[in-house]
PDB file of N, CA and C in Angstrom:
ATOM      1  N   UNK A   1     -11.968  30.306 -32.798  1.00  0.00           N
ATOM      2  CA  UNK A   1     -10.788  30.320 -31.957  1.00  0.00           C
ATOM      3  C   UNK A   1      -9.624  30.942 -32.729  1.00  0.00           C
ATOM      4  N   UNK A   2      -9.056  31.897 -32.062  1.00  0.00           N
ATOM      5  CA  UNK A   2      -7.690  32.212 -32.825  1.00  0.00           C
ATOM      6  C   UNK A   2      -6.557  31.295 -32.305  1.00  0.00           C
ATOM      7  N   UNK A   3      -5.825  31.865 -33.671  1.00  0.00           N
ATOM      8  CA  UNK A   3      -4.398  30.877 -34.096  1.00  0.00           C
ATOM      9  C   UNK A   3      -3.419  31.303 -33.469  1.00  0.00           C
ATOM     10  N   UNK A   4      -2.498  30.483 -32.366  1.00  0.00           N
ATOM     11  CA  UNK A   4      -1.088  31.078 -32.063  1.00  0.00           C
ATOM     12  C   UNK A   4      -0.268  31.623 -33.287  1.00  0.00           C
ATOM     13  N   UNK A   5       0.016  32.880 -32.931  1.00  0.00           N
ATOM     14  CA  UNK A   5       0.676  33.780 -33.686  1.00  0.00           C
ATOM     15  C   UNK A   5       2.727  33.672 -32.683  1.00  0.00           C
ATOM     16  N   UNK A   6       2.948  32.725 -33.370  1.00  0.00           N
ATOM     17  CA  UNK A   6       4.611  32.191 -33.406  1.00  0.00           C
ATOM     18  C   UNK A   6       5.448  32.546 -33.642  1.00  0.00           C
ATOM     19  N   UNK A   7       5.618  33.662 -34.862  1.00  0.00           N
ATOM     20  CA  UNK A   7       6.336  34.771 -35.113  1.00  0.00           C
ATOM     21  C   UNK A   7       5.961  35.614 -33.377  1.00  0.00           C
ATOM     22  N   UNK A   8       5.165  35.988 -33.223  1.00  0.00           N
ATOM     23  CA  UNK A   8       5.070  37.147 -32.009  1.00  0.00           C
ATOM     24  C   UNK A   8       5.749  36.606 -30.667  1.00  0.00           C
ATOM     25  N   UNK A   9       5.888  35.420 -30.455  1.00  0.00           N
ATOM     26  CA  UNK A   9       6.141  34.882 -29.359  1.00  0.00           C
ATOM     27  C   UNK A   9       7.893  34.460 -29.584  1.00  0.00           C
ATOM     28  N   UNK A  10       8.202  33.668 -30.587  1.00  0.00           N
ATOM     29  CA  UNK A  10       9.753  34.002 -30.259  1.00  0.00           C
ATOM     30  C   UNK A  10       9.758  34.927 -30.538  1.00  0.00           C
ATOM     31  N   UNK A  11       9.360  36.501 -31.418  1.00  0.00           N
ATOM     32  CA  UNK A  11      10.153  37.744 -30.909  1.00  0.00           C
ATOM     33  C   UNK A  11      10.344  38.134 -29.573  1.00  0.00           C
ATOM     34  N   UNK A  12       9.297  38.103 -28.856  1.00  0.00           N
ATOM     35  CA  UNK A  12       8.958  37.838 -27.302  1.00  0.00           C
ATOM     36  C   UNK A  12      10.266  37.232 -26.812  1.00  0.00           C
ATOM     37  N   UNK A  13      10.386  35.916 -26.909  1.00  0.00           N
ATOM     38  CA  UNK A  13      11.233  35.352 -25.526  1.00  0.00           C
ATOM     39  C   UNK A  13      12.818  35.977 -26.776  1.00  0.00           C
ATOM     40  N   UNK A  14      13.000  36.263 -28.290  1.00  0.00           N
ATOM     41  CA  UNK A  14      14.675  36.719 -28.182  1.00  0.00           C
ATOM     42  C   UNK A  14      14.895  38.542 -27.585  1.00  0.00           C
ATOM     43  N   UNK A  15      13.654  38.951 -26.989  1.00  0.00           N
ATOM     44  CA  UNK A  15      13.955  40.162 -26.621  1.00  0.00           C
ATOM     45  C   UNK A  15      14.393  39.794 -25.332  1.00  0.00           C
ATOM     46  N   UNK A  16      13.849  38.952 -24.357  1.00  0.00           N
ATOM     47  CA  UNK A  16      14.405  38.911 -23.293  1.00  0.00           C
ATOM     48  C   UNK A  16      15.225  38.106 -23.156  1.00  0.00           C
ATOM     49  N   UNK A  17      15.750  37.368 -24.092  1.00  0.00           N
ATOM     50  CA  UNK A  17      17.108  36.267 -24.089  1.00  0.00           C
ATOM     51  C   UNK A  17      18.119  37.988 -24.020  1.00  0.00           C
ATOM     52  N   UNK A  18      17.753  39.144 -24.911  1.00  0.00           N
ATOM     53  CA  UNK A  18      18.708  40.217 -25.406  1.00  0.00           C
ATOM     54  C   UNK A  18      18.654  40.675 -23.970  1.00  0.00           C
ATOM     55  N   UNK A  19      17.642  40.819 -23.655  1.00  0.00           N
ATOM     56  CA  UNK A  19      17.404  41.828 -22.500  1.00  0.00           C
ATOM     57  C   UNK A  19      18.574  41.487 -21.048  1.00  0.00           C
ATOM     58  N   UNK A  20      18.163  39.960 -20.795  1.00  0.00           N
ATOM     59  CA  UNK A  20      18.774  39.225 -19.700  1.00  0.00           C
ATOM     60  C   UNK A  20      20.894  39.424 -19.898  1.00  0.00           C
ATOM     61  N   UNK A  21      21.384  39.283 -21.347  1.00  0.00           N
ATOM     62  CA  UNK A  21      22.624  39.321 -21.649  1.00  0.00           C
ATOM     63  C   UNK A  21      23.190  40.566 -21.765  1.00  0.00           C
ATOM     64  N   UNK A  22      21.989  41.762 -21.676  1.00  0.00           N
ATOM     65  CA  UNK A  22      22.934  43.198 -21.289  1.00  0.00           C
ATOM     66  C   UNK A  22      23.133  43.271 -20.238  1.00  0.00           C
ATOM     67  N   UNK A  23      21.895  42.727 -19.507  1.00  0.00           N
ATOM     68  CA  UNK A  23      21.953  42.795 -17.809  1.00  0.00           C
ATOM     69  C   UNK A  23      23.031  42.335 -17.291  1.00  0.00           C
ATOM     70  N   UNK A  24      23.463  41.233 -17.917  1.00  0.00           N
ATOM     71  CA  UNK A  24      24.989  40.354 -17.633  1.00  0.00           C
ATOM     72  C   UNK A  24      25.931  41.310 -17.644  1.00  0.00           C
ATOM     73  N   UNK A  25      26.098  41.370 -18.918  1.00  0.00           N
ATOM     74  CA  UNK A  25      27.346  42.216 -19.027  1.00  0.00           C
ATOM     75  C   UNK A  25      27.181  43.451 -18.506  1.00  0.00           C
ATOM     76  N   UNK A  26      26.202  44.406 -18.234  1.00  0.00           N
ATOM     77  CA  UNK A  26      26.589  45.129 -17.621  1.00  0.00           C
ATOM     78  C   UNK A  26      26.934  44.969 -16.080  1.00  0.00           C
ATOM     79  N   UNK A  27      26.309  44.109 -15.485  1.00  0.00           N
ATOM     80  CA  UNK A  27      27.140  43.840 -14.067  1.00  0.00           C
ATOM     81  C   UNK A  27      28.131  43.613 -14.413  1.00  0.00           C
ATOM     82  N   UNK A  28      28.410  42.694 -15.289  1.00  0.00           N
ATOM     83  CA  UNK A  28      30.106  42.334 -14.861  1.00  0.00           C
ATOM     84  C   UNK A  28      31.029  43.264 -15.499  1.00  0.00           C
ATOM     85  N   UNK A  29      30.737  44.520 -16.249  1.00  0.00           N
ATOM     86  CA  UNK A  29      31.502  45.903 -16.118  1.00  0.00           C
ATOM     87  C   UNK A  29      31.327  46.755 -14.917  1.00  0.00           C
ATOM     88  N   UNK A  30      30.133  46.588 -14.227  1.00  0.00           N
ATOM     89  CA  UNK A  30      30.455  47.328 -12.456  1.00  0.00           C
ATOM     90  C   UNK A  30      30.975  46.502 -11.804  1.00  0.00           C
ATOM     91  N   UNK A  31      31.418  44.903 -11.958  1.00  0.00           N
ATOM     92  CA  UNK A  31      31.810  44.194 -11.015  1.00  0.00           C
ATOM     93  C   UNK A  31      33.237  44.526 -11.051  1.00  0.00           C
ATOM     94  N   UNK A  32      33.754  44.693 -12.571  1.00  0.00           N
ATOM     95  CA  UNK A  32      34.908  44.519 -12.900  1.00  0.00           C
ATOM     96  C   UNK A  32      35.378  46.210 -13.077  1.00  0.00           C
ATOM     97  N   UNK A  33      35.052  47.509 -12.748  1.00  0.00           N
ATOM     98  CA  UNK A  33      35.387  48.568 -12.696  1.00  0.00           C
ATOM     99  C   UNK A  33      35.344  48.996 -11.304  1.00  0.00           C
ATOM    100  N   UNK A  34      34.816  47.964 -10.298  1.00  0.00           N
ATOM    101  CA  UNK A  34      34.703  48.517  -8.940  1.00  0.00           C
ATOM    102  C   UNK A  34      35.778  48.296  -7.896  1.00  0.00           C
ATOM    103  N   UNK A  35      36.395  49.130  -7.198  1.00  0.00           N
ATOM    104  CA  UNK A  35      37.486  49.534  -6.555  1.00  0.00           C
ATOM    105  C   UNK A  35      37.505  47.673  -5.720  1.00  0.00           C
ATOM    106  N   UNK A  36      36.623  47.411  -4.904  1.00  0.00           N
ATOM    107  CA  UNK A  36      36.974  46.079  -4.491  1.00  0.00           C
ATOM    108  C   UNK A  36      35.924  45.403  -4.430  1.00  0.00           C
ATOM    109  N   UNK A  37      36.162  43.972  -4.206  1.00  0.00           N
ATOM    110  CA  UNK A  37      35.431  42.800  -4.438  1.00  0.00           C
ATOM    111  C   UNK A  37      34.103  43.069  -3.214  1.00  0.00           C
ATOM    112  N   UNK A  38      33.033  42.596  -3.517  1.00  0.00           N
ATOM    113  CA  UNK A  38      31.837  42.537  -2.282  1.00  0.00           C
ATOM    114  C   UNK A  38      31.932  41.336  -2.001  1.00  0.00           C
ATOM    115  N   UNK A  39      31.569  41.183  -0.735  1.00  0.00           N
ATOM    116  CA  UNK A  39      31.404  39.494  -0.578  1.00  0.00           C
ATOM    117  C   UNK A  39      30.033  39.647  -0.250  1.00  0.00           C
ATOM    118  N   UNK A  40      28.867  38.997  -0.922  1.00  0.00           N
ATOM    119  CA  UNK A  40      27.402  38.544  -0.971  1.00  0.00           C
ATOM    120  C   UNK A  40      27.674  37.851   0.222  1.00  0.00           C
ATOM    121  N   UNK A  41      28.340  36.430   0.376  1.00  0.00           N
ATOM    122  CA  UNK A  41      27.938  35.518   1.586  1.00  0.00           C
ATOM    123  C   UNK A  41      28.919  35.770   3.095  1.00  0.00           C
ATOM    124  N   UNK A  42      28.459  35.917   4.697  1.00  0.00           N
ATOM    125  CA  UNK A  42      29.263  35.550   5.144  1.00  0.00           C
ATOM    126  C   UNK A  42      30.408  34.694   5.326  1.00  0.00           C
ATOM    127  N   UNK A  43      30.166  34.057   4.439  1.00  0.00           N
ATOM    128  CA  UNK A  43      30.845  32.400   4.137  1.00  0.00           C
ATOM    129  C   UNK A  43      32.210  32.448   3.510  1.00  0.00           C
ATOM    130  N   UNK A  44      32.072  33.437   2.408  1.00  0.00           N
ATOM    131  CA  UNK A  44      32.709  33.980   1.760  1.00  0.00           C
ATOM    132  C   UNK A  44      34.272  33.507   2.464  1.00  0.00           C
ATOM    133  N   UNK A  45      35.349  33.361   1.712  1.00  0.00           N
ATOM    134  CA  UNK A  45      36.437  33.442   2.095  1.00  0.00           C
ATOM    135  C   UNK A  45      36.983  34.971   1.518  1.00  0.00           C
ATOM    136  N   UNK A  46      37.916  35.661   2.342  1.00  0.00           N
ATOM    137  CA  UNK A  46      38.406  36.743   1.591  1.00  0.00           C
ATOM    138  C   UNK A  46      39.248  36.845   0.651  1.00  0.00           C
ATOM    139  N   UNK A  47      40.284  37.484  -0.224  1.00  0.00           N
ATOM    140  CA  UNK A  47      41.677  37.166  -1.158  1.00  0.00           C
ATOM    141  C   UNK A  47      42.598  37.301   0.458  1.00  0.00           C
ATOM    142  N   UNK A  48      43.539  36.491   0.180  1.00  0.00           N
ATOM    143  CA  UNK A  48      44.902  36.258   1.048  1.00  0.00           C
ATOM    144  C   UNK A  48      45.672  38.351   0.828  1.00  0.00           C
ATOM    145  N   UNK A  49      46.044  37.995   2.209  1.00  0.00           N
ATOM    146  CA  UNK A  49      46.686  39.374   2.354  1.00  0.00           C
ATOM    147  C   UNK A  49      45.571  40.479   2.778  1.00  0.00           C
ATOM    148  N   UNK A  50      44.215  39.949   2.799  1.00  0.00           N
ATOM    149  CA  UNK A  50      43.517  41.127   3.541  1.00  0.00           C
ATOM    150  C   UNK A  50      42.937  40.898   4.522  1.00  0.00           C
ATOM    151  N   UNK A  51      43.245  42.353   5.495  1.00  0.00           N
ATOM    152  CA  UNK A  51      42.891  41.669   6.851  1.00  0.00           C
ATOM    153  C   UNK A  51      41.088  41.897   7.147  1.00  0.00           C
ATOM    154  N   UNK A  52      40.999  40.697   8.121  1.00  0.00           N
ATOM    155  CA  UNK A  52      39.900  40.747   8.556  1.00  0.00           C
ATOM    156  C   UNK A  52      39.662  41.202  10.014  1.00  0.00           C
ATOM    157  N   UNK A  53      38.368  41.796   9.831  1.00  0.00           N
ATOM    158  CA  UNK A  53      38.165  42.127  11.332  1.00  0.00           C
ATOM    159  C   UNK A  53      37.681  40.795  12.387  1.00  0.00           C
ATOM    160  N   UNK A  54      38.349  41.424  13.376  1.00  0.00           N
ATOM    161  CA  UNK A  54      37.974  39.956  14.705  1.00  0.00           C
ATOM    162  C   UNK A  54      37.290  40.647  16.011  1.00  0.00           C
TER     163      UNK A  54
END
C-alpha cells in the first residue's frame, strides 16, 4: 500500500486557498472600477436618489 504523500496535498489545497483570493480580489477591482452598482437580487433595495422604473 502506498503512503499519503502530505507535502503534495497541502501544496494542493494552498494553491487553491491562492487561487480562490485572486479570484476575490479581482472581482472586487471590476466591482469597484465599474461605472454602477448591479443589483443580483430583485429584492435588492436601490442607493437613495435613483430613480426606479414603475
Amino acid at each position: 500500500m502506498a503512503t499519503p504523500n502530505y507535502n503534495y496535498e497541502k501544496r494542493q489545497r494552498e494553491l487553491a486557498k491562492k487561487k480562490k483570493k485572486e479570484e476575490k480580489l479581482k472581482e472586487r477591482e471590476t466591482r469597484k472600477h465599474s461605472p454602477e452598482p448591479a443589483l443580483d437580487s430583485p429584492n435588492e433595495v436601490p442607493p437613495e436618489g435613483t430613480p426606479t422604473a414603475q
